[in-house]
N, C-alpha and C. Protein backbone atom coordinates (compact mmCIF):
# COMPACT_ATOMS: atom_id res chain seq x y z
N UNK A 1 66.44 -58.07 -37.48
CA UNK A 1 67.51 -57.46 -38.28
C UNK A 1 67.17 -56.03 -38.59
N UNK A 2 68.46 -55.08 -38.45
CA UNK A 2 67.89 -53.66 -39.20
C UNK A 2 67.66 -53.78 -40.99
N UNK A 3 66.86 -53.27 -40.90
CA UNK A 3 65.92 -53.14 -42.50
C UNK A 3 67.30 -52.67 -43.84
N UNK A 4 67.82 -53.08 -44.08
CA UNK A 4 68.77 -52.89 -45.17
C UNK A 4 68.26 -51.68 -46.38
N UNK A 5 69.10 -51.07 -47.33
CA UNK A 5 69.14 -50.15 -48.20
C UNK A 5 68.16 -51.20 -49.05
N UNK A 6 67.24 -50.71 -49.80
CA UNK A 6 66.88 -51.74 -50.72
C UNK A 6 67.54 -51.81 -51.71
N UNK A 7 68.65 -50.72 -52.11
CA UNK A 7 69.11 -50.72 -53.23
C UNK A 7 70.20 -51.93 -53.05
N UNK A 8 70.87 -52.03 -51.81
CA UNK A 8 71.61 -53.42 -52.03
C UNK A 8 71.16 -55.00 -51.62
N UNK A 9 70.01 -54.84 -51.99
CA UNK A 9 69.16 -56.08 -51.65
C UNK A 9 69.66 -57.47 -52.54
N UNK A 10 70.23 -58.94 -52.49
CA UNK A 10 71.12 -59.44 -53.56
C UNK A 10 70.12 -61.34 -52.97
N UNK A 11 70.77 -61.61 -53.63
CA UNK A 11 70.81 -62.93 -52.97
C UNK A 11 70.83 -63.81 -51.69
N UNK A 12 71.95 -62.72 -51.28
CA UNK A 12 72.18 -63.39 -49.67
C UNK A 12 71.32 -62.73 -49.16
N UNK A 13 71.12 -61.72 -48.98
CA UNK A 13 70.13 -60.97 -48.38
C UNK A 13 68.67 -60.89 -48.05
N UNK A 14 67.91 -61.22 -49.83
CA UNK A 14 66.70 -61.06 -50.12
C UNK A 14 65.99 -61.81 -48.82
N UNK A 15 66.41 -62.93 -48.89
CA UNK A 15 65.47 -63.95 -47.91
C UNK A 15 64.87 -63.44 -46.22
N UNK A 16 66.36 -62.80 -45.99
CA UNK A 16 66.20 -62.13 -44.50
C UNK A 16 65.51 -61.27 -44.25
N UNK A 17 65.29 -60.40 -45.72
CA UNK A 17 64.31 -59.47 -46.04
C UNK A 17 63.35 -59.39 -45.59
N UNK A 18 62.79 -60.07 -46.68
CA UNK A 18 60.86 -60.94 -46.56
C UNK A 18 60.40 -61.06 -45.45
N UNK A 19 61.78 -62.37 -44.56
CA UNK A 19 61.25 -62.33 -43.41
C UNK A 19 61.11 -61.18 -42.38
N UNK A 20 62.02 -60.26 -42.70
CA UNK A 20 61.76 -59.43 -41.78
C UNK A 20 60.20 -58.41 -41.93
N UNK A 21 59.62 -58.61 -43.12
CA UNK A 21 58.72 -57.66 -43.70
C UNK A 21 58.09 -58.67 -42.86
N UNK A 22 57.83 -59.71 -42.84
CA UNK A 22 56.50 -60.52 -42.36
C UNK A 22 56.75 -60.19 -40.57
N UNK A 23 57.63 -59.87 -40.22
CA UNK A 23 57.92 -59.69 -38.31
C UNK A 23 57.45 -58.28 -38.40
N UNK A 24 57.31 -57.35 -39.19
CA UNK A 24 57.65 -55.73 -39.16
C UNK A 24 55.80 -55.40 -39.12
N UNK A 25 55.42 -55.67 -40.82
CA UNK A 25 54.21 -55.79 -40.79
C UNK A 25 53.10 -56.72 -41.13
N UNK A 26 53.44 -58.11 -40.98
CA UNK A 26 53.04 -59.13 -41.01
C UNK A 26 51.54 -59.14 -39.77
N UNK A 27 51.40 -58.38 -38.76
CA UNK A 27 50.31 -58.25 -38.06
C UNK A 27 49.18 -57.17 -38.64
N UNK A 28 49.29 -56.82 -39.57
CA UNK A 28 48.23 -56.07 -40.50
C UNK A 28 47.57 -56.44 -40.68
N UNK A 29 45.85 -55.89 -40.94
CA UNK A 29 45.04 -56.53 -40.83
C UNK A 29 44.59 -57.42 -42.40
N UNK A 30 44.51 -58.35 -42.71
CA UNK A 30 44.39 -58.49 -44.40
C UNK A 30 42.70 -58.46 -44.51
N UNK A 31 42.43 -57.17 -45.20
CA UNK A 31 41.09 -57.16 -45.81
C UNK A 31 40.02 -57.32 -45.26
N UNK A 32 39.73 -56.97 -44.19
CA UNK A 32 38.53 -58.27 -43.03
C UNK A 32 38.02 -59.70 -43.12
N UNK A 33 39.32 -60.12 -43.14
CA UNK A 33 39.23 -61.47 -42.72
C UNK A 33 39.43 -61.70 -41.36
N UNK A 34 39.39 -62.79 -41.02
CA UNK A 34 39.82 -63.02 -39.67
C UNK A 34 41.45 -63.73 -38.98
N UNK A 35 42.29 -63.38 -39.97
CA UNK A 35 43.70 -63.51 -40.00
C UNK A 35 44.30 -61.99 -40.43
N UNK A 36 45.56 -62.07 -39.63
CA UNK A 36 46.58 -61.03 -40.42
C UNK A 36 46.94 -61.69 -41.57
N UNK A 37 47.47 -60.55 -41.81
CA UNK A 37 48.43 -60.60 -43.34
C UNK A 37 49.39 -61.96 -43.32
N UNK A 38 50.39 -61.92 -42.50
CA UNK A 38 51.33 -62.89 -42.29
C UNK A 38 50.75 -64.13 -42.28
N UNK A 39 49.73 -64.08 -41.24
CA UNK A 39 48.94 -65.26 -41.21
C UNK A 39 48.30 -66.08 -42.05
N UNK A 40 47.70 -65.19 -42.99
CA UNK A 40 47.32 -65.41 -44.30
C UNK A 40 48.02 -66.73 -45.21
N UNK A 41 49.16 -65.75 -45.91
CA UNK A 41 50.35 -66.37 -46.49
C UNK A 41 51.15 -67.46 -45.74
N UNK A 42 51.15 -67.57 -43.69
CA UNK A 42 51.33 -68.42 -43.95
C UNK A 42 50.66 -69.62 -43.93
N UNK A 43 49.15 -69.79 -43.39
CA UNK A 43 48.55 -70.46 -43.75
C UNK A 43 48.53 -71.48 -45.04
N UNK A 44 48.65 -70.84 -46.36
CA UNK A 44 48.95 -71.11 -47.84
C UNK A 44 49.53 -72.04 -47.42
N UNK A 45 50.79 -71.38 -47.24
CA UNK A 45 52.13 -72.22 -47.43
C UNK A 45 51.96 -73.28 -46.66
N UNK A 46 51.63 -73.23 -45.09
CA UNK A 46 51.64 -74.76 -44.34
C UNK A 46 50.62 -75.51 -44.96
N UNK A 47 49.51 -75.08 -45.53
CA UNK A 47 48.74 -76.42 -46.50
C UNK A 47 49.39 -77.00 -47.40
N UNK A 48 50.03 -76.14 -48.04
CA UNK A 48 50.33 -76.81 -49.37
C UNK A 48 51.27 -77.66 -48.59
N UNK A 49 52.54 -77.64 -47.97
CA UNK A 49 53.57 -78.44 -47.19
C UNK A 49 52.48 -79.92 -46.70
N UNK A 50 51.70 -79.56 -45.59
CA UNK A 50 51.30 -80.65 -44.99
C UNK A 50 50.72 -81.73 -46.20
N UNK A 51 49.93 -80.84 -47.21
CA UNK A 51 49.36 -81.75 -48.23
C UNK A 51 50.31 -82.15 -49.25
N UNK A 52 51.87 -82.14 -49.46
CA UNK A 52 52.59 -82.78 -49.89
C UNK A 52 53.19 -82.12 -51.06
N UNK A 53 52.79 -80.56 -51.16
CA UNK A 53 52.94 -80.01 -52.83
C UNK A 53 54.30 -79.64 -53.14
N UNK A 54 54.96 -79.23 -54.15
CA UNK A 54 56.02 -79.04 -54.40
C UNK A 54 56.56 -77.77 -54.18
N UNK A 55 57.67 -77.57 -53.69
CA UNK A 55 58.27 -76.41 -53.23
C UNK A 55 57.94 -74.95 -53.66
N UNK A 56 57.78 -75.24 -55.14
CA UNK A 56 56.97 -74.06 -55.90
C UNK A 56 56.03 -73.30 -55.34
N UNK A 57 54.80 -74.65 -55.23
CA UNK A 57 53.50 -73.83 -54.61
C UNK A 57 53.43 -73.40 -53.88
N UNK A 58 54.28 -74.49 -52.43
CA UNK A 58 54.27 -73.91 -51.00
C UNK A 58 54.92 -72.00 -51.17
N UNK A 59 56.32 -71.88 -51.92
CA UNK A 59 57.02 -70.58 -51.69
C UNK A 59 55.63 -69.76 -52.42
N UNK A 60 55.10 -69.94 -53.71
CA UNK A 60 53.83 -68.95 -54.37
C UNK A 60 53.39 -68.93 -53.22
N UNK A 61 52.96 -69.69 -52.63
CA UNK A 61 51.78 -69.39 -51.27
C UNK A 61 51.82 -68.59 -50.76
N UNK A 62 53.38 -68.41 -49.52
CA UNK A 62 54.08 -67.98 -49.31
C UNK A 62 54.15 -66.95 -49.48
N UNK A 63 54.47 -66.05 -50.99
CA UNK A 63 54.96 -64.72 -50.53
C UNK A 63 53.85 -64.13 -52.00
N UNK A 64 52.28 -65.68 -51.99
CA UNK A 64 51.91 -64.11 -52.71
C UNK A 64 51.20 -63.10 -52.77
N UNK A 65 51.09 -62.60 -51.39
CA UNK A 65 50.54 -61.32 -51.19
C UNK A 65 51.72 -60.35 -50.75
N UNK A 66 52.84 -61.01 -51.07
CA UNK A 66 54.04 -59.46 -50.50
C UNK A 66 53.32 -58.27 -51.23
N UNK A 67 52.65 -58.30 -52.87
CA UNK A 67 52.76 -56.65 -53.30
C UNK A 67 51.96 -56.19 -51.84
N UNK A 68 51.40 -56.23 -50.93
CA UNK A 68 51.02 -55.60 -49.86
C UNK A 68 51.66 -55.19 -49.22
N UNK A 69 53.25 -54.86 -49.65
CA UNK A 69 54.28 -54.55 -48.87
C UNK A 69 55.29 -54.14 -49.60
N UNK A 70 55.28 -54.12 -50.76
CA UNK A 70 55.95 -53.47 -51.90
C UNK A 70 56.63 -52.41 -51.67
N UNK A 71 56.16 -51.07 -51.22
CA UNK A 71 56.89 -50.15 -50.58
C UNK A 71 57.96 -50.28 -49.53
N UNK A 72 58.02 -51.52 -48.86
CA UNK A 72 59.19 -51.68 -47.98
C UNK A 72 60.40 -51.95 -48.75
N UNK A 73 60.37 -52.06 -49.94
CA UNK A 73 61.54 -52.45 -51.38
C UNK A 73 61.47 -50.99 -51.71
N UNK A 74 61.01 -50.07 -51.59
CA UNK A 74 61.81 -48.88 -52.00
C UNK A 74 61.26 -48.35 -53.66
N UNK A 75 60.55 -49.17 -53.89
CA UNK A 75 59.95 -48.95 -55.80
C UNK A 75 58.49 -48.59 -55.45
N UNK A 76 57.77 -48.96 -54.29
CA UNK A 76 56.49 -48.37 -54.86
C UNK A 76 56.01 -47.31 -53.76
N UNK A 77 55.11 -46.44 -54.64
CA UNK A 77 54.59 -45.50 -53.02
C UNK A 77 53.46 -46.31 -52.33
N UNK A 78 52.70 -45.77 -51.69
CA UNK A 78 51.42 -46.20 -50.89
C UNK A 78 50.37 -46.62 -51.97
N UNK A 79 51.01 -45.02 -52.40
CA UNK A 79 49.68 -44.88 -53.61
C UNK A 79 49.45 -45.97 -54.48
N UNK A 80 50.79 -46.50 -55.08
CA UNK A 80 50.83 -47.30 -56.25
C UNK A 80 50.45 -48.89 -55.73
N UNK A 81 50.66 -48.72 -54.60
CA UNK A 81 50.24 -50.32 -54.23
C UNK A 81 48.76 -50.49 -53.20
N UNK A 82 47.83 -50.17 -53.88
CA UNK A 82 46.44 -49.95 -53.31
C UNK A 82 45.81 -51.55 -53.76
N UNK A 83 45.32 -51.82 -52.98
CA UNK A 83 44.43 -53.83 -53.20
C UNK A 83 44.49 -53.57 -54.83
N UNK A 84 44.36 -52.95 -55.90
CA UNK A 84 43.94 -53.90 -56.94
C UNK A 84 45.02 -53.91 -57.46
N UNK A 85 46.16 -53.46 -57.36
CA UNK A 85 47.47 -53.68 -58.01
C UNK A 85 48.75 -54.85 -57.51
N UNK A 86 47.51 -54.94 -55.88
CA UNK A 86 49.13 -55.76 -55.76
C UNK A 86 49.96 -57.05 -56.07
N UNK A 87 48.50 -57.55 -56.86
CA UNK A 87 49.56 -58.68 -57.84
C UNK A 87 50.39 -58.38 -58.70
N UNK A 88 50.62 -57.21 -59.22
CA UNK A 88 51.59 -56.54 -60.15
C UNK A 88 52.70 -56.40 -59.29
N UNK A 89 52.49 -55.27 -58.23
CA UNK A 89 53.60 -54.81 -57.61
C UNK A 89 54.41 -56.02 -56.71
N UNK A 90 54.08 -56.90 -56.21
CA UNK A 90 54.44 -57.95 -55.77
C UNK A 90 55.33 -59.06 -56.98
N UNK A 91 54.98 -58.77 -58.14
CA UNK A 91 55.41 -59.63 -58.92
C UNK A 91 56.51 -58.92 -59.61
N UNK A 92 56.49 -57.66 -59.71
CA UNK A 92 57.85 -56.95 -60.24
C UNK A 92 59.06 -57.01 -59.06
N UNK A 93 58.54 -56.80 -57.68
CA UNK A 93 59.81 -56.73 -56.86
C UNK A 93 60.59 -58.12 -56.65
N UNK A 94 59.74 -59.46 -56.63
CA UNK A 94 60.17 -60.52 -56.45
C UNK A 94 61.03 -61.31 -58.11
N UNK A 95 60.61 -60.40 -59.66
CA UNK A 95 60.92 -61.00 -60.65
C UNK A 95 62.73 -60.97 -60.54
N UNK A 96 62.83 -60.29 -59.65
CA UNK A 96 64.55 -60.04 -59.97
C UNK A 96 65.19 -61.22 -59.11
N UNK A 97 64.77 -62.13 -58.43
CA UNK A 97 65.21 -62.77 -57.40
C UNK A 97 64.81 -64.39 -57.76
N UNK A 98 63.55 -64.56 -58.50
CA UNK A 98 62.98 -65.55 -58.38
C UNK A 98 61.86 -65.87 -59.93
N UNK A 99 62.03 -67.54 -59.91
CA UNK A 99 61.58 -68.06 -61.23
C UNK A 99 60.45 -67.97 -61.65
N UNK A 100 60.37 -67.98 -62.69
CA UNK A 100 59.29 -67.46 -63.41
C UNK A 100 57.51 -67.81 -63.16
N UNK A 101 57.74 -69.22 -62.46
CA UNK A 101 56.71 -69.55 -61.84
C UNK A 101 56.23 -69.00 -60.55
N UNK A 102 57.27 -68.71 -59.94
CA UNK A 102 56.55 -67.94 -58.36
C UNK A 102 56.14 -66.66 -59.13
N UNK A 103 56.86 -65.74 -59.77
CA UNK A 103 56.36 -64.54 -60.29
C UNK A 103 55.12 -64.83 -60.60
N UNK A 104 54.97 -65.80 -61.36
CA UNK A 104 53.15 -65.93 -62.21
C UNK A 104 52.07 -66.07 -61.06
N UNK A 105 52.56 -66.73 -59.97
CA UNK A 105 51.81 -67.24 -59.39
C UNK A 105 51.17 -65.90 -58.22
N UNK A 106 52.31 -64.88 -58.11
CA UNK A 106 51.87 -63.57 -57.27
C UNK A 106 51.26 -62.91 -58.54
N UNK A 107 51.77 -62.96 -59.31
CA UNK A 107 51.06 -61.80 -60.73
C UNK A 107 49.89 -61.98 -61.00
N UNK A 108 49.73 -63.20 -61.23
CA UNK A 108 48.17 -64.04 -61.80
C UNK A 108 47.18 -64.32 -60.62
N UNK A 109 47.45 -64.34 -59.14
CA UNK A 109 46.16 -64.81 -58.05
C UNK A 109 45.36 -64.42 -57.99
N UNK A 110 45.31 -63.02 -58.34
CA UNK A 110 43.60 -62.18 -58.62
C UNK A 110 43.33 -62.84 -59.50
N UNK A 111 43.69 -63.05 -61.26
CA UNK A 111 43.33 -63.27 -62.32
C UNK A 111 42.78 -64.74 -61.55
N UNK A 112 43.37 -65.38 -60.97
CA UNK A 112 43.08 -66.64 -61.41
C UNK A 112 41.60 -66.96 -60.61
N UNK A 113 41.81 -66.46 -59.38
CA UNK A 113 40.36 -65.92 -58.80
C UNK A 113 39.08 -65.93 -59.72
N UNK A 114 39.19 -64.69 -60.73
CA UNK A 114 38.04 -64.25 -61.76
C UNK A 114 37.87 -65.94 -63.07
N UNK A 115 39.37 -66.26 -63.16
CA UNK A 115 39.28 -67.49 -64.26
C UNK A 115 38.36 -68.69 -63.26
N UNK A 116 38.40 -69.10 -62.26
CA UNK A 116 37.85 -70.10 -61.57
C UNK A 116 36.33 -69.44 -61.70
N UNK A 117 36.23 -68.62 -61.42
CA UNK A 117 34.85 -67.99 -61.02
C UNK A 117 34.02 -68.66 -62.31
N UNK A 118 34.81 -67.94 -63.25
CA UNK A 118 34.40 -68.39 -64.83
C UNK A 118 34.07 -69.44 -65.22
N UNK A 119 34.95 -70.18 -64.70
CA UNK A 119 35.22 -72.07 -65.34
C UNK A 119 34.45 -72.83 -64.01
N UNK A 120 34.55 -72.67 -63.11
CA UNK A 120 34.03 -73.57 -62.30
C UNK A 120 33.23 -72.54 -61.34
N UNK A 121 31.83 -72.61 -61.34
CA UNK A 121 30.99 -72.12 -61.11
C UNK A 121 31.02 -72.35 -59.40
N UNK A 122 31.28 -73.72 -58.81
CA UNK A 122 31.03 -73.78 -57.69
C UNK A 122 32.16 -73.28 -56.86
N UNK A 123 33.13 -72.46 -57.66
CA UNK A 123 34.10 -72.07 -56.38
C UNK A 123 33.54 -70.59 -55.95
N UNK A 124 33.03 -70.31 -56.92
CA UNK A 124 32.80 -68.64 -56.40
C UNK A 124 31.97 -69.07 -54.43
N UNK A 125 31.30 -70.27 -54.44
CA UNK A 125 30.69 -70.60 -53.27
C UNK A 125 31.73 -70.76 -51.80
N UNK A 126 33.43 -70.86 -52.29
CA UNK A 126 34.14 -71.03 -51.39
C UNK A 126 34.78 -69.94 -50.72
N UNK A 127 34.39 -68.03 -51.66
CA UNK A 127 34.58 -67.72 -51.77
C UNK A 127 33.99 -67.03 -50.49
N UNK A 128 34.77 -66.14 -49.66
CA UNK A 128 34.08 -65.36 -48.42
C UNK A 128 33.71 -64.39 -49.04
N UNK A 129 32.96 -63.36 -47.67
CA UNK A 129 32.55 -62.04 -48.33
C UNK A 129 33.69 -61.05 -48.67
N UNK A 130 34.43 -61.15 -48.33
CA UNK A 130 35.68 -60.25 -48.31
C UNK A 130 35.94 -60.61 -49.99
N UNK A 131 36.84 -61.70 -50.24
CA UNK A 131 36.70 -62.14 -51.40
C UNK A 131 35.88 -61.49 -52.70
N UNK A 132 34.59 -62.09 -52.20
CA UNK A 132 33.29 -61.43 -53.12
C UNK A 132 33.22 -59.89 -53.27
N UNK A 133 33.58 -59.18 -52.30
CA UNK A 133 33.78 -58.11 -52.65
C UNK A 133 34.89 -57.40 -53.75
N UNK A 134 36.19 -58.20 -53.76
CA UNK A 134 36.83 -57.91 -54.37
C UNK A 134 36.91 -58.45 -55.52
N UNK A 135 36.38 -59.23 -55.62
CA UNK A 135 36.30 -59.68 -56.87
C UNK A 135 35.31 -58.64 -58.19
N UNK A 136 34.36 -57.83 -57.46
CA UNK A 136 33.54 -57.54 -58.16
C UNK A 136 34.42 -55.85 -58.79
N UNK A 137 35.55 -55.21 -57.43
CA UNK A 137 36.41 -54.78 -57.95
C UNK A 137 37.28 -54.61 -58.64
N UNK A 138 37.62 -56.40 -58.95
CA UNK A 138 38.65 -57.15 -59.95
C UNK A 138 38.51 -57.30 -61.38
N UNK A 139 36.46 -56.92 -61.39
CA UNK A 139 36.20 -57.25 -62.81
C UNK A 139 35.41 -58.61 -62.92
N UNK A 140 35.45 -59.03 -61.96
CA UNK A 140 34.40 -60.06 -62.40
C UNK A 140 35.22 -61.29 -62.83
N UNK A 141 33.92 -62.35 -63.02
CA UNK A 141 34.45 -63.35 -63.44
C UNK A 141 35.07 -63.01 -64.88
N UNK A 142 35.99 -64.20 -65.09
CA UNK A 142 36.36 -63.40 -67.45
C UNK A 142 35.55 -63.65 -68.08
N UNK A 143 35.83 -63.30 -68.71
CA UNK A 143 34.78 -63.33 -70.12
C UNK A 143 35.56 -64.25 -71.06
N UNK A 144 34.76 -65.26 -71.70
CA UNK A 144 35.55 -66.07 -72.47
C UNK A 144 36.56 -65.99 -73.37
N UNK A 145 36.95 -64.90 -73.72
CA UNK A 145 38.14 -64.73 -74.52
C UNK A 145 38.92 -64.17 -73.69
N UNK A 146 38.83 -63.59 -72.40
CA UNK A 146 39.74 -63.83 -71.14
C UNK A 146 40.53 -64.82 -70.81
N UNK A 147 39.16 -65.86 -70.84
CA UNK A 147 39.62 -67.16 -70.29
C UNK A 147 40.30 -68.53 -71.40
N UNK A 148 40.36 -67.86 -72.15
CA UNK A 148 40.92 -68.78 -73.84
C UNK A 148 42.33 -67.87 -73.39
N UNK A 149 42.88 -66.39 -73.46
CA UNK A 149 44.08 -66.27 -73.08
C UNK A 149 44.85 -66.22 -71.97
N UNK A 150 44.23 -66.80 -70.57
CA UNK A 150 44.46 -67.00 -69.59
C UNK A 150 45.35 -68.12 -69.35
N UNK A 151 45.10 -69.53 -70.28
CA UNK A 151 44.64 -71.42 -70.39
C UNK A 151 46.20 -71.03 -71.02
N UNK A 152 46.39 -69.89 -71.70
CA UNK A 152 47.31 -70.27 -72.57
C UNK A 152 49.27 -70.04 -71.53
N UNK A 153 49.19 -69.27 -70.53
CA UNK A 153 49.94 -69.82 -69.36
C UNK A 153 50.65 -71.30 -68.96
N UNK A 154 52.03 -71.13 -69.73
CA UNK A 154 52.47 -72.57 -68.90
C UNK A 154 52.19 -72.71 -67.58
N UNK A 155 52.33 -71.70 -66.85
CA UNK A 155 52.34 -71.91 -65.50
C UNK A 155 50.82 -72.39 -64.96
N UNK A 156 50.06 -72.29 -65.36
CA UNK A 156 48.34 -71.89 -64.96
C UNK A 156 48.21 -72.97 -63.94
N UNK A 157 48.92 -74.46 -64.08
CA UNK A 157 48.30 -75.21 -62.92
C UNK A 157 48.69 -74.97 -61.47
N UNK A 158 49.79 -74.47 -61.46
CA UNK A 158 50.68 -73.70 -60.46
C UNK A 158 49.70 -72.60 -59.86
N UNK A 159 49.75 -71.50 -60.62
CA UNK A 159 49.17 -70.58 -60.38
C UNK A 159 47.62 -70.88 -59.87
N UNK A 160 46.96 -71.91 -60.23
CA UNK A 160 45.54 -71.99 -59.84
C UNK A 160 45.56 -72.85 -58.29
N UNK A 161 46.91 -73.31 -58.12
CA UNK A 161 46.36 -74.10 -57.13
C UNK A 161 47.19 -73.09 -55.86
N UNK A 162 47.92 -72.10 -56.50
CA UNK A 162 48.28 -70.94 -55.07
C UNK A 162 46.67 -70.29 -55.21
N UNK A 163 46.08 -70.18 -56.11
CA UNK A 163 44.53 -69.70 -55.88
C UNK A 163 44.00 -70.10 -54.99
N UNK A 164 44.04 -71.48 -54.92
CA UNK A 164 43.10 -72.41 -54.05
C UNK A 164 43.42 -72.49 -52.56
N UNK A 165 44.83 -72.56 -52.49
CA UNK A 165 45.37 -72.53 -51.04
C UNK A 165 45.48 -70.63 -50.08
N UNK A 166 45.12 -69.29 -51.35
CA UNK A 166 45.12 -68.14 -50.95
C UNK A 166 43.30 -68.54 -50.19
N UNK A 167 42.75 -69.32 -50.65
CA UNK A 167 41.45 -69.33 -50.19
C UNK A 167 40.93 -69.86 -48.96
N UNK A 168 42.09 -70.53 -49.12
CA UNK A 168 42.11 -71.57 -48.00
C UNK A 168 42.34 -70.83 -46.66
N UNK A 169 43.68 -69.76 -47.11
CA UNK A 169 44.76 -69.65 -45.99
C UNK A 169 43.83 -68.06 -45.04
N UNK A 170 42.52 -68.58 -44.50
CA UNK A 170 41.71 -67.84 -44.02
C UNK A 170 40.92 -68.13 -42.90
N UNK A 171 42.03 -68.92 -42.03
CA UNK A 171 41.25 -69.63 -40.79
C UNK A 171 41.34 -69.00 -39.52
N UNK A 172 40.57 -68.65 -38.78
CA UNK A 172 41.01 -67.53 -37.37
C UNK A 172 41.60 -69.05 -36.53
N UNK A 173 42.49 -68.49 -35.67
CA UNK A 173 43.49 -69.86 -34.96
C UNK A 173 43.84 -71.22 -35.43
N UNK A 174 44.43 -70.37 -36.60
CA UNK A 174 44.97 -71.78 -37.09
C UNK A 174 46.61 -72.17 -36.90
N UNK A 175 47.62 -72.86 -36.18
CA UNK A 175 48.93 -72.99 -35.69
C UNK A 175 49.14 -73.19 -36.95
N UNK A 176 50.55 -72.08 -37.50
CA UNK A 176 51.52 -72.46 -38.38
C UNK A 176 52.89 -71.55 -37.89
N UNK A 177 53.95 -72.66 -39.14
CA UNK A 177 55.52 -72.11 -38.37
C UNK A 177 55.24 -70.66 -38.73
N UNK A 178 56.53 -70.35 -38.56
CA UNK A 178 56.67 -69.18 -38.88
C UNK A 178 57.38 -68.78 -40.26
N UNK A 179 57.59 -67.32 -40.80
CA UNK A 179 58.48 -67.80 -42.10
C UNK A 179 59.52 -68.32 -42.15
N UNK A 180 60.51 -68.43 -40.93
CA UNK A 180 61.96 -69.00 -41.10
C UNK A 180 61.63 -70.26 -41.21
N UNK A 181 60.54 -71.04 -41.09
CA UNK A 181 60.85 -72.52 -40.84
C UNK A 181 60.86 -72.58 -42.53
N UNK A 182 60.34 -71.77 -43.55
CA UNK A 182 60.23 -71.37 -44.94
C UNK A 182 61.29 -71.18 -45.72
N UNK A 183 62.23 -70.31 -44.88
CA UNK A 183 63.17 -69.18 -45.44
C UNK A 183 64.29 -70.60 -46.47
N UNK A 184 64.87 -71.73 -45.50
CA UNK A 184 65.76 -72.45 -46.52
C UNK A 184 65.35 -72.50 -47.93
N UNK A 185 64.23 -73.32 -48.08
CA UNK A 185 63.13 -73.01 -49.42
C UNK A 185 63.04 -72.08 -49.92
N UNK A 186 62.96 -70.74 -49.32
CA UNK A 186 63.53 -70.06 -50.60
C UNK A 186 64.50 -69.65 -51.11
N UNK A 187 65.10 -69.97 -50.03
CA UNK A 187 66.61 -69.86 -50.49
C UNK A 187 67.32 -70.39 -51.53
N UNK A 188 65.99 -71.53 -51.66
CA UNK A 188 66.88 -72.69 -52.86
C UNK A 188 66.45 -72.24 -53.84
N UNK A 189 65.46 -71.36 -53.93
CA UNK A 189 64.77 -70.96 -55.32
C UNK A 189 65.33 -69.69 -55.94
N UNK A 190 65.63 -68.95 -54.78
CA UNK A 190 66.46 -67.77 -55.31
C UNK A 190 67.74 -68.30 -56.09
N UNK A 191 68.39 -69.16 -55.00
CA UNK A 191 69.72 -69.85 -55.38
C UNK A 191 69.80 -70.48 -56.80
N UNK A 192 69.06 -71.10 -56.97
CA UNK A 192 68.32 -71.91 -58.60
C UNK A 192 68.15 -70.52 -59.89
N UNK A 193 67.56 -70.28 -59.03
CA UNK A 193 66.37 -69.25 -59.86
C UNK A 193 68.09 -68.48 -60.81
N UNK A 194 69.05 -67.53 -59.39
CA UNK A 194 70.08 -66.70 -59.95
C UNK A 194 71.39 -67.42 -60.64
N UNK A 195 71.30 -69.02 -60.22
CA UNK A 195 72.30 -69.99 -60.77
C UNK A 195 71.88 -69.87 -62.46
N UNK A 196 71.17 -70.02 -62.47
CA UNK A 196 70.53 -70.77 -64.14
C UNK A 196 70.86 -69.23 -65.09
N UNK A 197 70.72 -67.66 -64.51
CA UNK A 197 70.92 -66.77 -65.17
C UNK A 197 72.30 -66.57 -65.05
N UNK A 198 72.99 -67.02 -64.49
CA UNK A 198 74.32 -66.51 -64.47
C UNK A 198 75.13 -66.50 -65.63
């Protein structure tokens, strides 16, 4: 599809979007790992699916590394969306479209990174070098009064387990669909998400 105005980006639209961001620059390299970007996210997402999770997690999975692409929405520069922001910037472009839980779940995946580190000692071990590196950019594990206002997140079980599957979704040749086999799903969430504000 040609790349649309972002300014009239809506409902019907958004979905075709995304996907097109994941065909455009979805072969980027993510971080030195041994997957692209696309690949990444969709990795997430086909775990969480095959392992049975609820639509939620799979879509968090899904799209939450878009702030790595934030600038294709027209709101951020290069500048503003550099690795340590892009759970922010990812979570402002998607808040207009989608429920409050996918937002948390792109907003919070670094955080929740540093909260595991904190609370459960043996994940930092699942953690690659790539990872480890950024994490130490991220701030580290929290510090306990971090992690006392972290807990306090309705969303947190959500959000910790797109943690778990961003960790996951880091396998060199691993077969998954593509985003359209995705796109209905989010469609239903946008659809939900803009029904309930209407």
């Amino acid at each position: 599809m040609s790349k649309p105005d972002f300014s009239t980006l809506n409902r019907d639209n958004i979905v075709a979007f995304i996907g097109d961001i994941f065909e455009r620059c979805g072969d980027e390299e993510y971080l030195g790992e041994p997957v692209t970007m696309a690949e990444h996210m969709l990795q997430g997402a086909t775990i969480a699916e095959r392992n049975g999770l609820d639509e939620e997690i799979i879509v968090g999975a899904l799209l939450h590394d878009i702030g790595h692409f934030t600038s294709e929405f027209g709101t951020f520069s290069m500048e503003d969306t550099e690795d340590r922001f892009h759970e922010e910037a990812g979570a402002q472009v998607l808040s207009s479209y989608f429920p409050s839980v996918i937002v948390d779940c792109v907003r919070h995946h670094v955080a929740a990174k540093r909260y595991l580190c904190a609370t459960k000692p043996d994940y930092f071990k699942r953690l690659s070098e790539a990872s480890v590196h950024s994490l130490n950019l991220q701030g580290g594990p929290m510090s306990p009064d971090e992690v006392a206002d972290f807990e306090k997140n309705p969303n947190l079980k959500k959000i910790i387990q797109v943690r778990y599957l961003d960790e996951a979704g880091k396998q060199a040749n691993m077969e998954t669909p593509d985003f359209w086999h995705f796109a209905p799903m989010v469609q239903t969430l946008v659809d939900r998400h803009l029904e309930t504000r209407a």
